[in-house]
N, C-alpha and C. Protein backbone atom coordinates (compact mmCIF):
# COMPACT_ATOMS: atom_id res chain seq x y z
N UNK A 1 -46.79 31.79 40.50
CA UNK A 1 -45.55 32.01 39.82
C UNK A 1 -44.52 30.96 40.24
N UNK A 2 -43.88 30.04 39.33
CA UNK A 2 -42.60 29.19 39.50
C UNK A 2 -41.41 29.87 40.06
N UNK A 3 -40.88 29.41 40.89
CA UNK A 3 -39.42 30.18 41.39
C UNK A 3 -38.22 29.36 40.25
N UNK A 4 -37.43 30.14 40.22
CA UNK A 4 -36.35 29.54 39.35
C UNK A 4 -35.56 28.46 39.47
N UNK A 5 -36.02 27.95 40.70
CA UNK A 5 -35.45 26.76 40.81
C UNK A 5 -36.09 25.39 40.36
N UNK A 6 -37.03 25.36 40.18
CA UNK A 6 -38.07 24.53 39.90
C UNK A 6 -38.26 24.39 38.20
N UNK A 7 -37.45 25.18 37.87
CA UNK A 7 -37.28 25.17 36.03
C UNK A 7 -36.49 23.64 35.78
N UNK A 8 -37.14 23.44 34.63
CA UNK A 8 -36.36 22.20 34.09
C UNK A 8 -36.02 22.94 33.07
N UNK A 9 -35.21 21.68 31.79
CA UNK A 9 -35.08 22.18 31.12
C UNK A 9 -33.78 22.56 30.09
N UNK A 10 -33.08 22.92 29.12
CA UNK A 10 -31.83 23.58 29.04
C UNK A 10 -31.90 24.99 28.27
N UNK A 11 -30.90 25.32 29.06
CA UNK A 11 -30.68 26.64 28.47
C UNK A 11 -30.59 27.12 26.65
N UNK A 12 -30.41 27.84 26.21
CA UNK A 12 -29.91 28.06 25.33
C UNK A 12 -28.28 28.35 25.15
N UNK A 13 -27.76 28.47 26.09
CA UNK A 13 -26.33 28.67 26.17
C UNK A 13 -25.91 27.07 26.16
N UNK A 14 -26.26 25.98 26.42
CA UNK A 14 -26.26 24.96 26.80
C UNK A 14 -26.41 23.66 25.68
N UNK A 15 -27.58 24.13 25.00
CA UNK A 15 -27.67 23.96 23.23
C UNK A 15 -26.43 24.44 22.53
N UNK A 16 -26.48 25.30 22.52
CA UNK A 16 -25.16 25.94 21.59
C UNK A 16 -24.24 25.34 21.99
N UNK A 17 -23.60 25.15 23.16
CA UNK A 17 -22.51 24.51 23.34
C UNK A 17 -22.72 22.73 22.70
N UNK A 18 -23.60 22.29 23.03
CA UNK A 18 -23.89 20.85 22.40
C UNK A 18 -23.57 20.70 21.10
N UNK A 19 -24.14 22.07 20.05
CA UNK A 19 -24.02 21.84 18.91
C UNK A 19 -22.85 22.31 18.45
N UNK A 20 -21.97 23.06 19.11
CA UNK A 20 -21.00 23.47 18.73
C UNK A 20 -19.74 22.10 18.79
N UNK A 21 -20.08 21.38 19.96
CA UNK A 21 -19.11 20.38 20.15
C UNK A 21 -19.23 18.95 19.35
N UNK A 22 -20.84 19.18 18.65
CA UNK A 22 -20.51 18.32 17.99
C UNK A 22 -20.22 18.60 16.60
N UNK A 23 -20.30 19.89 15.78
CA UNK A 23 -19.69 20.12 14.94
C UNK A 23 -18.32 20.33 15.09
N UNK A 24 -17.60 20.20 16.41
CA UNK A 24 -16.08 19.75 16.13
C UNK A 24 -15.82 18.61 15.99
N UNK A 25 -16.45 17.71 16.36
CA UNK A 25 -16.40 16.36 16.56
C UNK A 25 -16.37 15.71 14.74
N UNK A 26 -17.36 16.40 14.23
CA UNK A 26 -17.30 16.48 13.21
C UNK A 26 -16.41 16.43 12.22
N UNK A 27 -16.01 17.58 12.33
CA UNK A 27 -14.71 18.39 11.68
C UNK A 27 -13.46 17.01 11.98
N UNK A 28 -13.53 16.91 13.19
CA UNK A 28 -12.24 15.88 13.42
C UNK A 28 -12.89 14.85 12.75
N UNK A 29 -13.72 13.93 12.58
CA UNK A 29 -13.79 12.87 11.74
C UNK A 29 -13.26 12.87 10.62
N UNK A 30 -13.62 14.33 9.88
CA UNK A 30 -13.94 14.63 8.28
C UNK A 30 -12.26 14.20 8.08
N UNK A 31 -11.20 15.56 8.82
CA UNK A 31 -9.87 15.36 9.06
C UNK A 31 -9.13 13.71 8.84
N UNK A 32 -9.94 13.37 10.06
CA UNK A 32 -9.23 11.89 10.32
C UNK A 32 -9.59 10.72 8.89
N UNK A 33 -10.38 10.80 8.69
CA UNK A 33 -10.78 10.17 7.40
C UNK A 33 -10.11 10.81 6.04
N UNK A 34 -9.58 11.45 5.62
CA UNK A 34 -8.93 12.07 4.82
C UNK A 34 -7.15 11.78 4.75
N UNK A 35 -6.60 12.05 6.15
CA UNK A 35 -5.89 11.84 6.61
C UNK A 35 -5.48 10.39 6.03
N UNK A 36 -6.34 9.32 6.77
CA UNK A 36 -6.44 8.05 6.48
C UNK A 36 -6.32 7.41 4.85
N UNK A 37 -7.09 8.48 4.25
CA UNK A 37 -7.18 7.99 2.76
C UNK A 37 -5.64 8.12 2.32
N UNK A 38 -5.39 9.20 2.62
CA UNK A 38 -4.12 9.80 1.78
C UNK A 38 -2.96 9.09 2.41
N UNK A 39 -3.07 8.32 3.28
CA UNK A 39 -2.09 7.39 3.86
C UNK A 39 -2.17 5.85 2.97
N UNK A 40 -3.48 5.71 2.70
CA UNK A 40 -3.77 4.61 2.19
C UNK A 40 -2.83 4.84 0.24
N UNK A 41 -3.17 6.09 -0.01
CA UNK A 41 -2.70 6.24 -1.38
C UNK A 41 -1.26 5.98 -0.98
N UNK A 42 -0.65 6.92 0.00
CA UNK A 42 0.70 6.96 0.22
C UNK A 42 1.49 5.54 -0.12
N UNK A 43 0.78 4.37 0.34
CA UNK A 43 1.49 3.79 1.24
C UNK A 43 1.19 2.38 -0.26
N UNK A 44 0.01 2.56 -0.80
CA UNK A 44 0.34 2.19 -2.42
C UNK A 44 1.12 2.58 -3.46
N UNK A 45 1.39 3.80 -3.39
CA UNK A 45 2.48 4.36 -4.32
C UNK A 45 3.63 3.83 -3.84
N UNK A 46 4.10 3.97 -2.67
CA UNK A 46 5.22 3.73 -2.03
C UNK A 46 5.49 1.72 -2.38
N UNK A 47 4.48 0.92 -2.36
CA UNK A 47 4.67 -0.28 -3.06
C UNK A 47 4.86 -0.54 -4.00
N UNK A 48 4.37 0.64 -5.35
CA UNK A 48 4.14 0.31 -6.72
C UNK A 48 5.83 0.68 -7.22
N UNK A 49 6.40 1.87 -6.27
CA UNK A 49 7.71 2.14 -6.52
C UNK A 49 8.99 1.05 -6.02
N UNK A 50 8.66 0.45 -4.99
CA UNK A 50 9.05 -0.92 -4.81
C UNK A 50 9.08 -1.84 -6.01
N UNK A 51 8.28 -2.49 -6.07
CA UNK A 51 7.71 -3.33 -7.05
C UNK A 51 8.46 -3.11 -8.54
N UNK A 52 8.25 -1.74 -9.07
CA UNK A 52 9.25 -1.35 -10.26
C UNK A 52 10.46 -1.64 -10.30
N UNK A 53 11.10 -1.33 -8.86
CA UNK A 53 12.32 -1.14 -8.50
C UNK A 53 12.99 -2.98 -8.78
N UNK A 54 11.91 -3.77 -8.04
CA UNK A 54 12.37 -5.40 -8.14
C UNK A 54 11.72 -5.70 -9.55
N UNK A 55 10.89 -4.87 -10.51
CA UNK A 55 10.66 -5.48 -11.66
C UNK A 55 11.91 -4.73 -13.03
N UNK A 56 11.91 -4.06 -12.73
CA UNK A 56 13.45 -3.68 -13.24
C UNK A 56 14.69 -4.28 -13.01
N UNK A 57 15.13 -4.81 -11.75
CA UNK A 57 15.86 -5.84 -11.43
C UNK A 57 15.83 -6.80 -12.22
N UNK A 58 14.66 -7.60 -12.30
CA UNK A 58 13.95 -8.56 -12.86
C UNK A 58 14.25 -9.01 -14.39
N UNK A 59 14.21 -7.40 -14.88
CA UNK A 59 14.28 -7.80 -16.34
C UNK A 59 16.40 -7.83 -16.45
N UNK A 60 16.61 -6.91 -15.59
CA UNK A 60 18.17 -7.24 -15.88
C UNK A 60 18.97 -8.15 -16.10
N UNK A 61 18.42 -8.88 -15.05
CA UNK A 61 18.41 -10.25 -14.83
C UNK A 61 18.34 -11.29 -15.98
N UNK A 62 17.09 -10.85 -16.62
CA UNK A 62 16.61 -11.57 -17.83
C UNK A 62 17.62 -11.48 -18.96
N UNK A 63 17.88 -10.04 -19.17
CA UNK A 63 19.18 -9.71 -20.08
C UNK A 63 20.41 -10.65 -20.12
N UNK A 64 20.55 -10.75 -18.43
CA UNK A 64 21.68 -11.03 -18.76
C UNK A 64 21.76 -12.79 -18.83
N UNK A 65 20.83 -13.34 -18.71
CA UNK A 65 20.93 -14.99 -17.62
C UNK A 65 19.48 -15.28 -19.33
N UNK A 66 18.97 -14.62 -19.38
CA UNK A 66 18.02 -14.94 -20.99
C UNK A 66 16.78 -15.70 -20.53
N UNK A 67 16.21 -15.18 -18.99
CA UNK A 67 15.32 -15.95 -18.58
C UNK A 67 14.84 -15.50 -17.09
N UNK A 68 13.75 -15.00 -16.81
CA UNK A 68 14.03 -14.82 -15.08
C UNK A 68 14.22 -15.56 -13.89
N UNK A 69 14.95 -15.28 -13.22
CA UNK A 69 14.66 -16.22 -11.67
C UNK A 69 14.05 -17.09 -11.58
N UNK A 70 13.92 -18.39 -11.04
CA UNK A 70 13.10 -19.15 -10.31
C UNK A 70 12.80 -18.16 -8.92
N UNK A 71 13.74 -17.59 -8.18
CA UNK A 71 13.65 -16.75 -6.83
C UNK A 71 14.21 -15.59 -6.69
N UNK A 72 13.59 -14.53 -6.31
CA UNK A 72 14.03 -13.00 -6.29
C UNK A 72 15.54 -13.19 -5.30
N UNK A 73 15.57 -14.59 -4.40
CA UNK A 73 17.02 -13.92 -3.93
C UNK A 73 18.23 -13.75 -4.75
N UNK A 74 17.55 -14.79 -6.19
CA UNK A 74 18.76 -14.77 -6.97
C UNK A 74 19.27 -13.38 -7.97
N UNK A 75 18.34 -12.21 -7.39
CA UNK A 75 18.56 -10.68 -7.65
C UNK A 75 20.20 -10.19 -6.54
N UNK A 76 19.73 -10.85 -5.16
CA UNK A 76 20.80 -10.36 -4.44
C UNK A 76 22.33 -10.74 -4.18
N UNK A 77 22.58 -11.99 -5.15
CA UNK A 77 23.46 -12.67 -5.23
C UNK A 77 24.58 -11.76 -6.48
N UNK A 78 25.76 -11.82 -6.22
CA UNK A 78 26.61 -10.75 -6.94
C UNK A 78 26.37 -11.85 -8.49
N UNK A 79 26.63 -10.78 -9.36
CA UNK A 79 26.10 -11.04 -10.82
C UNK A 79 27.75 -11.87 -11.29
N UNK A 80 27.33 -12.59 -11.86
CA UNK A 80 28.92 -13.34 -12.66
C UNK A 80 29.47 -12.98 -13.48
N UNK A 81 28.77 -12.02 -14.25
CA UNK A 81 29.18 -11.05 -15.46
C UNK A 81 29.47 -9.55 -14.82
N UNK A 82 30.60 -9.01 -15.63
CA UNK A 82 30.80 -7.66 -15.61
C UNK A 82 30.92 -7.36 -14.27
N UNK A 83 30.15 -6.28 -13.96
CA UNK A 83 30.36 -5.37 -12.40
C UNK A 83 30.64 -6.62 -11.34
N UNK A 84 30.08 -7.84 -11.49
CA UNK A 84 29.89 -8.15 -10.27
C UNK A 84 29.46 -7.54 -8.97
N UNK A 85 28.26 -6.63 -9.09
CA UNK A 85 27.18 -6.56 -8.40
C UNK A 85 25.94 -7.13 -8.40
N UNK A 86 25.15 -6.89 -7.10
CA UNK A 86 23.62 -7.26 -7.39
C UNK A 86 22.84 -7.06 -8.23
N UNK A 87 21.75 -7.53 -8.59
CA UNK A 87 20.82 -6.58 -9.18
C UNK A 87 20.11 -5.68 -8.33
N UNK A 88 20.17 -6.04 -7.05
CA UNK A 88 19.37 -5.64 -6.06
C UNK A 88 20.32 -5.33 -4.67
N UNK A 89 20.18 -4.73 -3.83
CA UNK A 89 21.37 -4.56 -2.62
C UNK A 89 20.45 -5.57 -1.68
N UNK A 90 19.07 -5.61 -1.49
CA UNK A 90 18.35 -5.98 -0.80
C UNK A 90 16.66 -6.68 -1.25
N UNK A 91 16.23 -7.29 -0.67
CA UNK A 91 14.90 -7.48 -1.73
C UNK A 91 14.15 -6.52 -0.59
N UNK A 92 13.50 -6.05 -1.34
CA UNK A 92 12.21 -4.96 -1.38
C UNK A 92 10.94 -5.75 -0.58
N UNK A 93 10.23 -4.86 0.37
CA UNK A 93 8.63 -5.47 0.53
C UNK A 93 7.92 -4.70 0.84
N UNK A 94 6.82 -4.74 0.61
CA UNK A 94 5.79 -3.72 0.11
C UNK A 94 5.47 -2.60 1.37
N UNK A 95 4.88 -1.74 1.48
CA UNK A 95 4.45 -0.49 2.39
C UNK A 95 3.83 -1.24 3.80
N UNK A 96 3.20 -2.55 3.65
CA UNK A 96 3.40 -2.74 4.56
C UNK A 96 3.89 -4.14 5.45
N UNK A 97 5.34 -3.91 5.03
CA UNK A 97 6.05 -4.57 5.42
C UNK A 97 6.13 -6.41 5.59
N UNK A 98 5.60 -6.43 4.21
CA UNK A 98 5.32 -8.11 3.89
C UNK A 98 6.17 -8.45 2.82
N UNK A 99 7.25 -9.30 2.30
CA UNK A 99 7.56 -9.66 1.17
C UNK A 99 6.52 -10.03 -0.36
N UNK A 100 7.42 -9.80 -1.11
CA UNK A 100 6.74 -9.57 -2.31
C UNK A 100 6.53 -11.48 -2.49
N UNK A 101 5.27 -11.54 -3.03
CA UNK A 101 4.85 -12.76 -3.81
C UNK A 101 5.32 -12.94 -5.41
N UNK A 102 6.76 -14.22 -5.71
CA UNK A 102 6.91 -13.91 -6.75
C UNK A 102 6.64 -15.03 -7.43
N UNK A 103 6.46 -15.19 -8.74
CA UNK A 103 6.19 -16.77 -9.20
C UNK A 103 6.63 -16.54 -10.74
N UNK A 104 7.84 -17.16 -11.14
CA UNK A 104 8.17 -17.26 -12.55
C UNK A 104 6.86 -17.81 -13.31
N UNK A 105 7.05 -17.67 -14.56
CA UNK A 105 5.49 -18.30 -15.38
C UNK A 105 6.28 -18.74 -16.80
N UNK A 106 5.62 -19.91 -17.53
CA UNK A 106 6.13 -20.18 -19.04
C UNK A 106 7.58 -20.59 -18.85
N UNK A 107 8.58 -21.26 -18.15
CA UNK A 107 9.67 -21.35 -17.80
C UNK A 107 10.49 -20.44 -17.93
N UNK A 108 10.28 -19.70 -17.38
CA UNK A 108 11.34 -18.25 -17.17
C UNK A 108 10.96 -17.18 -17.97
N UNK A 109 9.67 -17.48 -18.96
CA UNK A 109 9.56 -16.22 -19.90
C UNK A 109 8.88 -14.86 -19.37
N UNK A 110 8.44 -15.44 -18.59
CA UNK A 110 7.18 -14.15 -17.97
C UNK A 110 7.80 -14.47 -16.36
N UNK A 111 7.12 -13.36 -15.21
CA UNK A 111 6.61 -13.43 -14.22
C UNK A 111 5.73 -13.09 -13.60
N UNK A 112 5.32 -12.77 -12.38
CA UNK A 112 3.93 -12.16 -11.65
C UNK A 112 4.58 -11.78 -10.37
N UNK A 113 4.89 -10.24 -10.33
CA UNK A 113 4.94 -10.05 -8.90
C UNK A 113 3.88 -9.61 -8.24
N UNK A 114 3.26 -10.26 -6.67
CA UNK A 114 2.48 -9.67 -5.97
C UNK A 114 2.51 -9.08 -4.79
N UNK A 115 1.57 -7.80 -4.42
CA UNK A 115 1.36 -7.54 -3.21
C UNK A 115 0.21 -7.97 -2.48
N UNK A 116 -0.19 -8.21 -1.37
CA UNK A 116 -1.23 -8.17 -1.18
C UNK A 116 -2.20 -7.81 -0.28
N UNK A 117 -1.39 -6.27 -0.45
CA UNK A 117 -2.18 -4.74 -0.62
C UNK A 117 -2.25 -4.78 1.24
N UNK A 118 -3.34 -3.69 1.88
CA UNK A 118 -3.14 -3.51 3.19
C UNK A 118 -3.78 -4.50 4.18
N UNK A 119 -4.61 -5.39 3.55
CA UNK A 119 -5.08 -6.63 4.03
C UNK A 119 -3.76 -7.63 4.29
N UNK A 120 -3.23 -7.84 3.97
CA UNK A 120 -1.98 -8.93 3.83
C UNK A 120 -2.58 -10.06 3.67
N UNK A 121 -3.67 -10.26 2.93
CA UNK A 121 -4.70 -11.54 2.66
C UNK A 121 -4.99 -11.37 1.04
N UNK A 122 -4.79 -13.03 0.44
CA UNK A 122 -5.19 -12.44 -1.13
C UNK A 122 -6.54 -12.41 -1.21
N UNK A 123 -6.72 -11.41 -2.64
CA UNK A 123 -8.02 -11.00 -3.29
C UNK A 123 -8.33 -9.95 -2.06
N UNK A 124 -9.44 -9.11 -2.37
CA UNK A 124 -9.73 -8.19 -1.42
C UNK A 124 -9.91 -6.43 -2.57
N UNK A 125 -10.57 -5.77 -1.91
CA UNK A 125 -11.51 -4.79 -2.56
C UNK A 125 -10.29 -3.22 -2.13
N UNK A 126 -10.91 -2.22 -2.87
CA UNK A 126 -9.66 -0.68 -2.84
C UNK A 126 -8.33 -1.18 -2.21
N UNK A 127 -7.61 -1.17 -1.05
CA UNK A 127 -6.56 -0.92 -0.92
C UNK A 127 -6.40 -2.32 -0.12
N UNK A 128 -7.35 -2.77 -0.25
CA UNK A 128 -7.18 -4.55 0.49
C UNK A 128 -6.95 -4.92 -0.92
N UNK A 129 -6.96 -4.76 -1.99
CA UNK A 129 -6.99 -5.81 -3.14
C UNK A 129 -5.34 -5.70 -3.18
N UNK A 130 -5.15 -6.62 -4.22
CA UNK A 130 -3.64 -7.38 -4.50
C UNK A 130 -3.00 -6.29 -5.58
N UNK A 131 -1.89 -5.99 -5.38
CA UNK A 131 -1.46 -5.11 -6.57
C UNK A 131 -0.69 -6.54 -7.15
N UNK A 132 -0.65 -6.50 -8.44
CA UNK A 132 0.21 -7.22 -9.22
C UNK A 132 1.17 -6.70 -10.42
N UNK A 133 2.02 -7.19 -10.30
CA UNK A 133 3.06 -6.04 -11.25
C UNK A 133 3.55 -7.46 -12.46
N UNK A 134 3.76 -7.67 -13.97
CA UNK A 134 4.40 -8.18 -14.60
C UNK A 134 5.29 -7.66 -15.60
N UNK A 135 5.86 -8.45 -16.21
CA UNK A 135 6.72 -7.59 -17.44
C UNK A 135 6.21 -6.55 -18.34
N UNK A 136 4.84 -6.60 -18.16
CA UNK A 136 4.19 -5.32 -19.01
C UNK A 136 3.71 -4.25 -18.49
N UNK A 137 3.34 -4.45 -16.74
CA UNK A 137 3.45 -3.68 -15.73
C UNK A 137 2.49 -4.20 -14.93
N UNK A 138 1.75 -2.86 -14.57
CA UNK A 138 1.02 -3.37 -13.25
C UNK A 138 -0.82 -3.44 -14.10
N UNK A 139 -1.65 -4.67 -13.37
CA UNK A 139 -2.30 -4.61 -14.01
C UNK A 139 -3.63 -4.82 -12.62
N UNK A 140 -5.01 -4.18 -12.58
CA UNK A 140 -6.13 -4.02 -11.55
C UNK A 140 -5.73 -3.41 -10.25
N UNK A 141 -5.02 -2.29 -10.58
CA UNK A 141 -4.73 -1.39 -9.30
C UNK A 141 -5.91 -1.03 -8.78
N UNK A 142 -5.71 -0.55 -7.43
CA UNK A 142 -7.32 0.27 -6.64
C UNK A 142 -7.10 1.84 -6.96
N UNK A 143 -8.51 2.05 -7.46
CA UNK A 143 -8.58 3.77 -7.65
C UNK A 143 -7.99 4.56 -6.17
């Protein structure tokens, strides 16, 4: 007969605890990854509302001057007509905290505003890719 000390082995109390800790472990990934996504949406919406905000500027601008910017600072400069306010109090930059990429197109008829997205590198895939916003709006957002 073996004495009990001479057992190898694990318990069953010992298992259970293993598997129990790693189905928390679990659970916290599932969390943290979710978490993460919905930060990632957050933090695109929160640019695309930016972006409106300086493409609405943009067109005011156009109204009033019959052409857009060569440069978004010329949003923050007090207007020569009427109110003599900005179009803008401040220029805007995206969720995460990079200035907007702007480039007049067709001599003042069009523009292209860009972000570029949570990569801060152009081109790039879901929430690394570039948001781009123009006078007709935004066009190859990430699902």
């Amino acid at each position: 007969m073996r004495s009990l000390a001479t057992r190898s082995g694990f318990t069953l109390i010992q298992i259970m605890i293993v598997v129990a800790i790693i189905g928390v472990l679990t659970v916290l990934a599932v969390v943290a990854i979710r978490i993460h996504k919905r930060n990632q949406i957050a933090d695109l919406e929160l640019t695309k509302a930016r972006m409106t905000q300086t493409t609405k500027a943009l067109t005011f601008y156009k109204l009033d001057h019959g052409k857009y910017p060569l440069d978004l600072h010329e949003l923050t400069k007090e207007k020569i007509q009427k109110t003599k306010e900005p179009y803008l109090g401040k220029l805007e930059r995206d969720a995460w905290d990079q200035d907007f990429v702007y480039s007049p197109k067709d001599g003042g008829k069009d523009f292209e505003l860009v972000s570029y997205g949570a990569d801060r590198e152009r081109g790039g895939a879901d929430f690394d890719a570039d948001i781009t916003a123009t006078k007709g709006g935004f066009k190859d957002l990430p699902d």
